[in-house]
Protein backbone atom coordinates (compact mmCIF):
# COMPACT_ATOMS: atom_id res chain seq x y z
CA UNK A 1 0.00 0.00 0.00
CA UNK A 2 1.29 3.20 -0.68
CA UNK A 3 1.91 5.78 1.90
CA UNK A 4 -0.91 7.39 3.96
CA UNK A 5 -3.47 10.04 2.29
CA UNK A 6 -2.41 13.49 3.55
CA UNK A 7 -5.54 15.44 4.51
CA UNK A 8 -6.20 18.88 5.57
CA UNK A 9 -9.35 20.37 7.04
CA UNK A 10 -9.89 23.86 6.34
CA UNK A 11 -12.75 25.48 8.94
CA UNK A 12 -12.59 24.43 12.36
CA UNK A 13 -16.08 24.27 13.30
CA UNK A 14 -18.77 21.79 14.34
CA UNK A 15 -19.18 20.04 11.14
CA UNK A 16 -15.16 19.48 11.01
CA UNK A 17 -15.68 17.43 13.86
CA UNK A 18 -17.92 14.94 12.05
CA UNK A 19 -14.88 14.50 9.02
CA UNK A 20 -12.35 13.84 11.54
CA UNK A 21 -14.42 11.58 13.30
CA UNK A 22 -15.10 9.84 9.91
CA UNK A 23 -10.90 10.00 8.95
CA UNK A 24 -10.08 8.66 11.94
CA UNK A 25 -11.51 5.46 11.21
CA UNK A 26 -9.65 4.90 8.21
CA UNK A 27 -5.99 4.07 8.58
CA UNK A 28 -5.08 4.89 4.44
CA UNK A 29 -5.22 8.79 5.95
CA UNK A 30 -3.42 10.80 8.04
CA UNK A 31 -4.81 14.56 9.15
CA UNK A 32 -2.12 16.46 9.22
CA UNK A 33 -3.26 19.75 8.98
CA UNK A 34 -6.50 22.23 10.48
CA UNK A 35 -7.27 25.51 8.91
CA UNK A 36 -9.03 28.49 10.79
CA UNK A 37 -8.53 32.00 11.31
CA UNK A 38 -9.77 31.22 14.84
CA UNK A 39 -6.67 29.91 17.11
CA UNK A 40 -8.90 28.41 19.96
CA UNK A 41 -10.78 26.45 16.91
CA UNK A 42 -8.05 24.95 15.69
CA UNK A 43 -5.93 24.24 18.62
CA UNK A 44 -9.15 22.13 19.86
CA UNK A 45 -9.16 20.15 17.50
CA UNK A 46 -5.71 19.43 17.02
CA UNK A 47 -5.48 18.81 20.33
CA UNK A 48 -8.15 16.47 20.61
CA UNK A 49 -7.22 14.39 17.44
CA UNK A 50 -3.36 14.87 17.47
CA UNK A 51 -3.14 17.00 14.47
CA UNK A 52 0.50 18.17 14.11
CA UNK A 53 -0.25 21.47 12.34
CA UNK A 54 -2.75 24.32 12.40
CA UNK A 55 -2.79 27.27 10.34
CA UNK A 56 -4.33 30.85 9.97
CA UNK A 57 -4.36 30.88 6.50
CA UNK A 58 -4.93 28.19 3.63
CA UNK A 59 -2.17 29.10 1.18
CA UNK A 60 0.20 28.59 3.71
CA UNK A 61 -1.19 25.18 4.84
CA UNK A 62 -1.47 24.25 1.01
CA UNK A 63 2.52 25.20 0.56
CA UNK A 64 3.70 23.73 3.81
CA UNK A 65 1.55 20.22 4.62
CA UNK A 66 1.17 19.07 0.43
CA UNK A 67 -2.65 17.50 1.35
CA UNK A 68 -3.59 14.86 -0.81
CA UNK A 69 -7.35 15.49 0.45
CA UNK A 70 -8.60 18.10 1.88
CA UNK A 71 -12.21 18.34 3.89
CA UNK A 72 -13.63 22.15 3.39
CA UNK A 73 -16.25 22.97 6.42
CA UNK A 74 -16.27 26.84 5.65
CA UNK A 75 -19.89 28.72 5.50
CA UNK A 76 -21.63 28.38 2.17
CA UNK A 77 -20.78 31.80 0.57
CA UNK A 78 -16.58 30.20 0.75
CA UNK A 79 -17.36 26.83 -0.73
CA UNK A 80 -16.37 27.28 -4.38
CA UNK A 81 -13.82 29.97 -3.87
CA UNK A 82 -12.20 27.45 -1.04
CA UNK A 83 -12.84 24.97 -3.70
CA UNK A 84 -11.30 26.54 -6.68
CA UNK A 85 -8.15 27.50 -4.70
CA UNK A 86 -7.65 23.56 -3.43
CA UNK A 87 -8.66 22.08 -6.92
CA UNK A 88 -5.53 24.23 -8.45
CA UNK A 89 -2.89 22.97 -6.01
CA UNK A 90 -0.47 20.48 -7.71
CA UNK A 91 -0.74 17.84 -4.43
CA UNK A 92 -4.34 17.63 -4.13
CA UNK A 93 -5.93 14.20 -5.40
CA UNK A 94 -9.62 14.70 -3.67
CA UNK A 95 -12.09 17.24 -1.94
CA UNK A 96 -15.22 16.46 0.47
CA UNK A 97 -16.36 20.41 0.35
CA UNK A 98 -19.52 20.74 3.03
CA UNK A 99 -23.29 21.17 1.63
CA UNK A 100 -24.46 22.79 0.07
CA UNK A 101 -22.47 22.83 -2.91
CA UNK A 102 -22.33 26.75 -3.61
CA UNK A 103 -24.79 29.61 -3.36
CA UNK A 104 -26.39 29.78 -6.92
CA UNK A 105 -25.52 26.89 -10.05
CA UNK A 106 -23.23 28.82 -11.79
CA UNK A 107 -20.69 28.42 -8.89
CA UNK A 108 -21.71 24.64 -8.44
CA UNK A 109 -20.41 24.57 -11.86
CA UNK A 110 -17.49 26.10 -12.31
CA UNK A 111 -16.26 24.52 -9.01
CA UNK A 112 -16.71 20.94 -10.54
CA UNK A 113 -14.70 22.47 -14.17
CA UNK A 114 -12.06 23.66 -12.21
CA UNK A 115 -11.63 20.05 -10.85
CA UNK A 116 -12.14 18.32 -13.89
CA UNK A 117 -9.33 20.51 -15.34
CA UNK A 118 -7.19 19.28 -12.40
CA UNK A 119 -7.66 16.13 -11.90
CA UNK A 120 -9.21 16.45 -8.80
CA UNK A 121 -12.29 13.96 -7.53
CA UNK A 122 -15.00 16.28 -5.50
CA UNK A 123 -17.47 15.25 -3.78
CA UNK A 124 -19.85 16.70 -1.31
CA UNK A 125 -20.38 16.05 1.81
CA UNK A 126 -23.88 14.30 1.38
CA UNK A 127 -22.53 11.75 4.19
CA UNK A 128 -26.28 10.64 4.63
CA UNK A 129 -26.27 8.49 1.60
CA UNK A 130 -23.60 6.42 3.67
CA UNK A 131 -26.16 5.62 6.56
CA UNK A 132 -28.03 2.07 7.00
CA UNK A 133 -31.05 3.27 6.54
CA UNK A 134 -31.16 5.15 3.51
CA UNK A 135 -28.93 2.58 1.92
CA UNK A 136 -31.55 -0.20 3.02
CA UNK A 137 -34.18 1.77 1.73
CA UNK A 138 -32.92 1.90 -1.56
CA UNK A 139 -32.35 -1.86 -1.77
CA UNK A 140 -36.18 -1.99 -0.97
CA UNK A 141 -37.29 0.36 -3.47
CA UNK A 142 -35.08 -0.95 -5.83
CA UNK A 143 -36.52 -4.69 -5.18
CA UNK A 144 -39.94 -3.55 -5.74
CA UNK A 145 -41.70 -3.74 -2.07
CA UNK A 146 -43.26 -0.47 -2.45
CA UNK A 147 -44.31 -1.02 -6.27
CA UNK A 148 -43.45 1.64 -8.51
CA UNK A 149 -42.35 4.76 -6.81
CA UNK A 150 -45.21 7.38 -7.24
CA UNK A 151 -44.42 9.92 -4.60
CA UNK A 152 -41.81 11.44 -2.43
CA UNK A 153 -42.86 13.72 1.10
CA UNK A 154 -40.27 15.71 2.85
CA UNK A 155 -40.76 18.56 5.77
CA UNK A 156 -37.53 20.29 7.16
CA UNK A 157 -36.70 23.97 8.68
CA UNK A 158 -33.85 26.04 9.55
CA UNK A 159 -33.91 27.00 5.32
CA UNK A 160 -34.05 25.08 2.01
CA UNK A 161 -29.60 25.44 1.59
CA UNK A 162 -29.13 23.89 5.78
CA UNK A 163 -31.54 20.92 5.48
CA UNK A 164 -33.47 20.66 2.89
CA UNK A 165 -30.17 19.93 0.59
CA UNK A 166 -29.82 16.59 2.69
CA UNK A 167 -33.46 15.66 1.74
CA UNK A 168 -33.69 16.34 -1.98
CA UNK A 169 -30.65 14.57 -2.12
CA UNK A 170 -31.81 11.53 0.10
CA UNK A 171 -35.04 10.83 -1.91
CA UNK A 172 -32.64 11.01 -5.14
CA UNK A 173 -30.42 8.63 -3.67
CA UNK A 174 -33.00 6.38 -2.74
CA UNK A 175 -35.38 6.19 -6.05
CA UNK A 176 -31.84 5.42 -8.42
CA UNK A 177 -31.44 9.42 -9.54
CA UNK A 178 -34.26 10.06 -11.74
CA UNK A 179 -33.90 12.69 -13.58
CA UNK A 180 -36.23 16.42 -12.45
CA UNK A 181 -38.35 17.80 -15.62
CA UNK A 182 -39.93 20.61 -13.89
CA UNK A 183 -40.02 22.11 -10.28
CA UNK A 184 -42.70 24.80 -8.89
CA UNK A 185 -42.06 26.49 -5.54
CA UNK A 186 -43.00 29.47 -3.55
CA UNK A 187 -41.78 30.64 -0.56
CA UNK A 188 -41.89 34.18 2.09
CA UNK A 189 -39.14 36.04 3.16
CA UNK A 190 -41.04 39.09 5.20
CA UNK A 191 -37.93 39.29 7.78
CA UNK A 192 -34.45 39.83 7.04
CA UNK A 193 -33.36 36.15 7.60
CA UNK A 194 -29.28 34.58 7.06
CA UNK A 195 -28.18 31.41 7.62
CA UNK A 196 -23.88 31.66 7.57
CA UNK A 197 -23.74 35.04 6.30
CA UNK A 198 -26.48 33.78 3.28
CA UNK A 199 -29.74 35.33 2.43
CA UNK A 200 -32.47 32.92 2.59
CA UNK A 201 -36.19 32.59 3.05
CA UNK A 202 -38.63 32.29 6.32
CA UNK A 203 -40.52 29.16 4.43
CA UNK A 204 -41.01 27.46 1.64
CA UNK A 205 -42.41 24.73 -0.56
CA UNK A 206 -42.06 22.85 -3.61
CA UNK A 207 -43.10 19.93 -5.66
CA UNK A 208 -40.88 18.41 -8.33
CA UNK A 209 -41.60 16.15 -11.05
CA UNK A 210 -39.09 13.61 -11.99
CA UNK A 211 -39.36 10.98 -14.84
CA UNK A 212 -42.43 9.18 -15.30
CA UNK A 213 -45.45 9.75 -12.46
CA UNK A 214 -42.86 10.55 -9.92
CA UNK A 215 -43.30 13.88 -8.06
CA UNK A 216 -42.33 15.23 -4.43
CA UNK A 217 -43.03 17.70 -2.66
CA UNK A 218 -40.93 19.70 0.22
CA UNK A 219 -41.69 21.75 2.47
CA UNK A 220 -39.59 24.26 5.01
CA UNK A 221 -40.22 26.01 8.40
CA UNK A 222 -43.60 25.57 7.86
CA UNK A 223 -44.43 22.23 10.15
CA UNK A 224 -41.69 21.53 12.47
CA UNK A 225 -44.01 18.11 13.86
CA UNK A 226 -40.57 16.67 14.67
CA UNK A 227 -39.10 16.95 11.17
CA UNK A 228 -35.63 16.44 10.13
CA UNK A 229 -33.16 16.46 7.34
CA UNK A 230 -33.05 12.99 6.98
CA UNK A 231 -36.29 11.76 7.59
CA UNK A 232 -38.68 11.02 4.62
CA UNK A 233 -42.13 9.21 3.32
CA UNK A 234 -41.77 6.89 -0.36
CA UNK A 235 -45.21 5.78 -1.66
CA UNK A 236 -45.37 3.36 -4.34
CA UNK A 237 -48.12 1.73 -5.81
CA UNK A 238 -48.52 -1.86 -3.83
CA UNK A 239 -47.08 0.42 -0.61
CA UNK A 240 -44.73 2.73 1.42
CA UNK A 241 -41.86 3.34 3.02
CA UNK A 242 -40.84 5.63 6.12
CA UNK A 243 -36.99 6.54 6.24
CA UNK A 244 -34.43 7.40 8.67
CA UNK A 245 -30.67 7.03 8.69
CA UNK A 246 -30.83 4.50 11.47
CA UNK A 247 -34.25 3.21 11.09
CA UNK A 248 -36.46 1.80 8.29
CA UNK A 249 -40.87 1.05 8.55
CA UNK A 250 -42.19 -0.79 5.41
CA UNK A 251 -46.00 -0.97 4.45
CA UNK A 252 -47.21 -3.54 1.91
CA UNK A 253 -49.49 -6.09 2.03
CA UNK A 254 -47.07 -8.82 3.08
CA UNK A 255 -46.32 -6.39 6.18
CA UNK A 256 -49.56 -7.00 8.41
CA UNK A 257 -49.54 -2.76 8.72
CA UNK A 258 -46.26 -1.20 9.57
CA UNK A 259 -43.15 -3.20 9.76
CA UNK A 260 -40.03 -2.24 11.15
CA UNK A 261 -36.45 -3.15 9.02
CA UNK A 262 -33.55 -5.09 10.67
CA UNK A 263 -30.68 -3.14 10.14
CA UNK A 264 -27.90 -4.76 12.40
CA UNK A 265 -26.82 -1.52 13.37
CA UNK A 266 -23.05 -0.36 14.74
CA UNK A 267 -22.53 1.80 17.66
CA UNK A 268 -21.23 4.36 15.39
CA UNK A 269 -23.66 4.29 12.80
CA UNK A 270 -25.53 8.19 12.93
CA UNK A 271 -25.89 10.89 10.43
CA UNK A 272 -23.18 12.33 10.35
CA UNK A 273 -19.64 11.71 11.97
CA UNK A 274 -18.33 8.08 13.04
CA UNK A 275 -19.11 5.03 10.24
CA UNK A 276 -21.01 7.64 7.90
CA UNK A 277 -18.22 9.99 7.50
CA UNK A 278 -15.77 7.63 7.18
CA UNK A 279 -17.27 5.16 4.75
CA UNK A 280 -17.31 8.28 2.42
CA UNK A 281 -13.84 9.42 2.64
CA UNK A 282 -12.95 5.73 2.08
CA UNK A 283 -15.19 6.10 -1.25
CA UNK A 284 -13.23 8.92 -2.19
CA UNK A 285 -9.90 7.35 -2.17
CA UNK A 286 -11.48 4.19 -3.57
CA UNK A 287 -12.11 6.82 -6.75
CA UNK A 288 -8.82 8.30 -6.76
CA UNK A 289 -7.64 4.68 -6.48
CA UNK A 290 -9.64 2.40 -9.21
CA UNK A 291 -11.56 5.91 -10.47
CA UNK A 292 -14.98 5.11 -9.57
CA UNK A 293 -16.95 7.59 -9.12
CA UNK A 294 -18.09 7.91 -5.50
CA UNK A 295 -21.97 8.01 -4.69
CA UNK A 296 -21.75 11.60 -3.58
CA UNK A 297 -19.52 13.00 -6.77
CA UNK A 298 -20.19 16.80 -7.43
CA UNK A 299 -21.56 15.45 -11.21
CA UNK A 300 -24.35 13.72 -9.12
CA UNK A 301 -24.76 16.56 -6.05
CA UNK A 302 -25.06 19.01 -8.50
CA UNK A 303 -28.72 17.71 -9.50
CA UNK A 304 -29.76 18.37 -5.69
CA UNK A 305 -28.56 22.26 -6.02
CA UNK A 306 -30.06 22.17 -9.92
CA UNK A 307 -33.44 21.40 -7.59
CA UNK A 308 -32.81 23.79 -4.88
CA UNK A 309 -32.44 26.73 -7.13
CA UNK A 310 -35.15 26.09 -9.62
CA UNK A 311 -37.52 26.07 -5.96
CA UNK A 312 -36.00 30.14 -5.61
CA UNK A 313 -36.16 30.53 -9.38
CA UNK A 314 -39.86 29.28 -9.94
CA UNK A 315 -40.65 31.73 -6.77
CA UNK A 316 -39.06 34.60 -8.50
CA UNK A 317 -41.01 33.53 -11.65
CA UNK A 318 -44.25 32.94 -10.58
CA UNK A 319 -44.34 30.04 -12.94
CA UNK A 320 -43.16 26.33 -12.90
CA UNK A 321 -39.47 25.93 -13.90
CA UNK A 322 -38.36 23.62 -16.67
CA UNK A 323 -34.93 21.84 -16.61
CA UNK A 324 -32.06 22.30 -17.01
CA UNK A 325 -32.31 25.47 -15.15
CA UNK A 326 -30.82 28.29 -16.75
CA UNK A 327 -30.47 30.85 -13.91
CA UNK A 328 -26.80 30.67 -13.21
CA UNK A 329 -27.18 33.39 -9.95
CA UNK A 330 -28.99 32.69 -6.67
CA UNK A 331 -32.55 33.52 -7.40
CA UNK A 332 -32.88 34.49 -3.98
CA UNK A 333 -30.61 37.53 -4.04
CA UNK A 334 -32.05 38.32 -7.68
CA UNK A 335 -35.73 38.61 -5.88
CA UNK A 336 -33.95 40.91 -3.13
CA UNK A 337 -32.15 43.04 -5.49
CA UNK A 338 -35.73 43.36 -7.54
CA UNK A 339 -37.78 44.73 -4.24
CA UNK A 340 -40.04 41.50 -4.71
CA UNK A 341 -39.70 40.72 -1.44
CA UNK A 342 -41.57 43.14 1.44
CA UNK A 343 -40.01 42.94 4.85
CA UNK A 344 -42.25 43.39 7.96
CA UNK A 345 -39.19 43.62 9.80
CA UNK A 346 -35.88 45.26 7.80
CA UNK A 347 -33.41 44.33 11.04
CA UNK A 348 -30.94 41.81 9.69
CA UNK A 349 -30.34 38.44 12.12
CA UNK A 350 -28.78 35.29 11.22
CA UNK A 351 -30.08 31.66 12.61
CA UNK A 352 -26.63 30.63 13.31
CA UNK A 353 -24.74 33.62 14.31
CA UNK A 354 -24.55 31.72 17.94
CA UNK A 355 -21.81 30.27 16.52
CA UNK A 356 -20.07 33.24 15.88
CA UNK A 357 -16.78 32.16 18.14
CA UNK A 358 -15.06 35.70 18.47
CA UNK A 359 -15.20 37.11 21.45
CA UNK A 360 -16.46 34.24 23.70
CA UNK A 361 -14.81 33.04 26.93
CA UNK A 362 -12.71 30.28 26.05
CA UNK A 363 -12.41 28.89 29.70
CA UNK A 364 -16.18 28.25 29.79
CA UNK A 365 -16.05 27.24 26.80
CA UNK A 366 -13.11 24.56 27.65
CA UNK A 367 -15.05 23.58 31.19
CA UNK A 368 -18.06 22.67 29.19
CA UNK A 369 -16.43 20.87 26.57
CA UNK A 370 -14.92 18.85 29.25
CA UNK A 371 -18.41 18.29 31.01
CA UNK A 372 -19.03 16.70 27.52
CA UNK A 373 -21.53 19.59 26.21
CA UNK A 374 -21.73 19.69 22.41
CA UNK A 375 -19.69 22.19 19.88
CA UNK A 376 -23.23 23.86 18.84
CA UNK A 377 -24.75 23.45 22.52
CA UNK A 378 -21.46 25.70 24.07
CA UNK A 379 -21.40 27.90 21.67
CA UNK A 380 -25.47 28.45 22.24
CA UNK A 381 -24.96 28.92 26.41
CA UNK A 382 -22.04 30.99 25.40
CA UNK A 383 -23.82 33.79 23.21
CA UNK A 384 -26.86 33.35 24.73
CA UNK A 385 -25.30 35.04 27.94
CA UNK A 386 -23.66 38.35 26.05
């Protein structure tokens, strides 16, 4: 075997944790390097998982530490320029960039040229598609328990980019990747709403019609009923299926009314970090390796953004939305800079600015870290009491 994968980790927040939980499992790769402009952010983590090197800056990890891989957990708004500056540096085999893939499709794509042009396999950090569940449910659908596939149902919050990217892309994953014809959406931004420094709405909804007499719909922040990103309802024609990561309910007529799904489940099977995370980095070198295309590939991704956008875009419209999508910009920000969007309330907040880490006591913050308190739980308690 040759010798270990070099990877980097540029961003040093919660999600990072959840790719070095996931490389740590694999013993091809060896992090060598974090990446934040926050020093108590990256000393944590190198601390915690032995990383030898930290930097402020990621030209000057690129030039120093040579990654072969490199994870990129930045906010949204940094994902293709992170990605484009990566992609062109002569060590760098393979990228897992964070969802979503880029704000607007004309980013998506250019981020995925710049790695064709460089030989570089990117893929995004769909991890879910890596979970016994949704893997299991696609071997059901696929084996024809259900029937034929006539319906998708998905409810998330916290905005279409944060969760809803994980849930267009599950019920892709799980129906084989049909392709999308047409998308209609609408949605209400009244308040002057960010999510990481991004523009998006207060709710919306959407129904999209794939291939044959397969639609779904989605909707955000408008039912919270316990919903979550990777949670979803399949109906098929002789039945349906209810989907988790780690849990599975068929209904057919063999079933005697819902049935729950052995899934022989690992201690460190969860959406995201442990088995999930790792069993897609070791996809990722598998491509680099034998070049075959990982499950979560950019090419394939890019269909869940492609579907995300033509939501905004059909908004902005007023009209259903035909594919290929040819709105390259974030409709979003087009329907802001056009005044079609009133605000009731012009003050500007952002639904995760709590993890804003500047300026926070680090000592608490250490004390309940070590009282085993969660990244996003700390940093919650911590700006909570400014």
């Amino acid at each position: 075997m040759k010798n270990k994968y070099k990877v980097a980790v540029v961003g040093c927040g919660s999600i990072a944790n959840a790719h070095l939980e996931g490389y740590k499992k694999l013993s091809k790769v060896e992090v060598k390097a974090v990446v934040d402009t926050n020093l108590s952010a990256r000393e944590m983590y190198m601390k915690e998982y032995q990383i030898p090197n930290g930097y402020e800056n990621l030209e000057s990890m690129l030039s120093e530490t040579n990654p072969d891989i490199v994870s990129i957990c930045v906010w949204h708004k940094l994902h293709d320029v992170m990605t484009e500056k990566v992609a062109n540096y002569p060590s760098v085999k393979g990228i897992i960039c964070e969802k979503p893939m880029a704000i607007g499709l004309g980013n998506a794509e250019k981020m995925i040229e710049v790695c064709k042009k460089n030989n570089v396999k990117l893929i995004i950090s769909h991890q879910r598609r890596f979970t016994p569940g949704w893997m299991k449910a696609k071997d059901i659908i696929q084996s024809g328990l259900i029937g034929v596939p006539t319906r998708g149902e998905i409810r998330v919050k916290d905005g279409l980019l944060n969760w809803g990217t994980h849930s267009i892309d599950g019920v892709r994953y799980v129906l084989g990747e049909p392709e999308a014809k047409w998308v209609f959406g609408a949605l209400q931004r009244s308040t002057n709403k960010f999510e990481r420094d991004t523009a998006i709405e207060d709710c919306c909804m959407g129904l999209v019609q794939f291939e044959g007499n397969l639609q779904f719909f989605i909707q955000s922040d408008l039912l919270d009923n316990n919903c979550d990103a990777g949670r979803f309802n399949v109906i098929g024609t002789n039945g349906m299926i209810y989907i988790e990561e780690t849990k599975v309910k068929l209904f057919n007529e063999h079933s005697n009314g819902w049935k729950d799904i052995k899934l022989n489940l690992d201690k460190d099977d969860k959406a995201i970090g442990g088995n999930t995370n790792a069993l897609q980095a070791n996809e990722l070198i598998e491509w680099i390796e034998k070049d075959k295309e990982s499950r979560s590939s950019a090419r394939i991704a890019i269909k869940t953004q492609e579907i995300m956008m033509a939501i905004y875009e059909s908004a902005r419209k007023n009209m259903i939305v035909k594919l290929p999508l040819r709105e390259k910009k974030y409709p979003l920000d087009l329907m802001i800079g056009e005044n079609k969007l009133h605000l009731f309330d012009e003050k500007k907040y952002d639904i995760r600015e709590f993890l804003n880490r500047d300026n926070i006591d680090e000592n608490i913050y250490s004390k309940l870290k070590q009282k085993g308190f969660g990244h996003n739980e700390i940093m919650q308690k911590l700006n909570l009491n400014k």
